[in-house]
C-alpha atoms as a PDB file:
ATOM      1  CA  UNK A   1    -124.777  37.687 343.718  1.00  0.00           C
ATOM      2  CA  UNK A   2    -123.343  40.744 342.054  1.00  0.00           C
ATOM      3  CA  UNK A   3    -124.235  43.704 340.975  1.00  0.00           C
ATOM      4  CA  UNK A   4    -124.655  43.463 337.324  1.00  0.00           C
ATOM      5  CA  UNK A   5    -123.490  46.334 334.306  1.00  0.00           C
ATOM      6  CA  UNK A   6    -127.277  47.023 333.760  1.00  0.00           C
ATOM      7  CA  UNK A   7    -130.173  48.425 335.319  1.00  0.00           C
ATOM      8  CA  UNK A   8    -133.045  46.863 333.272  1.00  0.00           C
ATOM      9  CA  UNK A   9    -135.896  45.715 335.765  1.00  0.00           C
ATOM     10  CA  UNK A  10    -135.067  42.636 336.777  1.00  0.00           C
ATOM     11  CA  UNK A  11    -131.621  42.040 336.160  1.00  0.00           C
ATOM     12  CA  UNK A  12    -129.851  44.304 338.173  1.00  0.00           C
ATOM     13  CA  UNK A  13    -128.246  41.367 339.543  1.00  0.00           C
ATOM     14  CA  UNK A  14    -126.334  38.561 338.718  1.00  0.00           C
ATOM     15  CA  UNK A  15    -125.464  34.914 340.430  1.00  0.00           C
ATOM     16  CA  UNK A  16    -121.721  33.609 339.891  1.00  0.00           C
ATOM     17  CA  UNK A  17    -120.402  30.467 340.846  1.00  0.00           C
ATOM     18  CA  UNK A  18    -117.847  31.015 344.041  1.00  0.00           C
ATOM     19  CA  UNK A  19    -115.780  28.225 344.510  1.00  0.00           C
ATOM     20  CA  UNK A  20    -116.933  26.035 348.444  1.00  0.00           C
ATOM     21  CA  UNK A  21    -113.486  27.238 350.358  1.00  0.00           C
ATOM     22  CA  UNK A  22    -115.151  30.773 349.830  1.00  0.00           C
ATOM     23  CA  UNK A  23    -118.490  29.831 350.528  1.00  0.00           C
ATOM     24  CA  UNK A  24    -117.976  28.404 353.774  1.00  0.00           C
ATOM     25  CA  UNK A  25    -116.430  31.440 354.954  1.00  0.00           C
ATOM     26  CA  UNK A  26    -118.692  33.792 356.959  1.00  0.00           C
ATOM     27  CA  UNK A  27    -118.982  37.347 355.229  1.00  0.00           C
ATOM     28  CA  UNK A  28    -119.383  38.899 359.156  1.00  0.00           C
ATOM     29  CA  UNK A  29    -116.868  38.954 361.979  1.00  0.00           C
ATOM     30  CA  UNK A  30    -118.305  38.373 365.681  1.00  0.00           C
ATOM     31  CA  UNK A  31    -117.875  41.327 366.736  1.00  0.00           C
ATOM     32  CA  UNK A  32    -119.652  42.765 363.817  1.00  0.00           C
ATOM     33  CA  UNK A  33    -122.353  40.244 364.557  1.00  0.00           C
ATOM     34  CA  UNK A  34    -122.930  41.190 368.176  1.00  0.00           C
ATOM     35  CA  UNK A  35    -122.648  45.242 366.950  1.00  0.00           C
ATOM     36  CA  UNK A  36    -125.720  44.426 364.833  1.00  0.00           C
ATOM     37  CA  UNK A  37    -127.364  42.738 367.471  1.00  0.00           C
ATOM     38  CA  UNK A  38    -126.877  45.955 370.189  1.00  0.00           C
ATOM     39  CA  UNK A  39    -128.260  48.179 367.490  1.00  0.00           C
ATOM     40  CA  UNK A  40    -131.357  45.951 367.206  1.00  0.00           C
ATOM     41  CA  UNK A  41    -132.549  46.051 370.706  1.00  0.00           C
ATOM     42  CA  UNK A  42    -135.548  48.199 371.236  1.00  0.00           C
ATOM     43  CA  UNK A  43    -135.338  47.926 375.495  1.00  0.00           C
END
């Protein structure tokens, strides 16, 4: 998904097509992954 040249309700975004090399690839590193997680602990 993208964001898409308009604001009208409802189509703010858009889906393209992303080839499956890119798709398999994980958008998040590990250590970004276990950052999130320390910021989500509530003990």
């Amino acid at each position: 998904m993208v964001y898409a040249p308009t604001q009208e309700h409802g189509k703010q975004v858009k889906i393209e097509d992303v080839p499956q090399e890119q798709r398999d690839i994980f958008s998040l590193t590990n250590e970004e992954v276990q950052e999130l997680a320390k910021t989500g602990r509530t003990n």
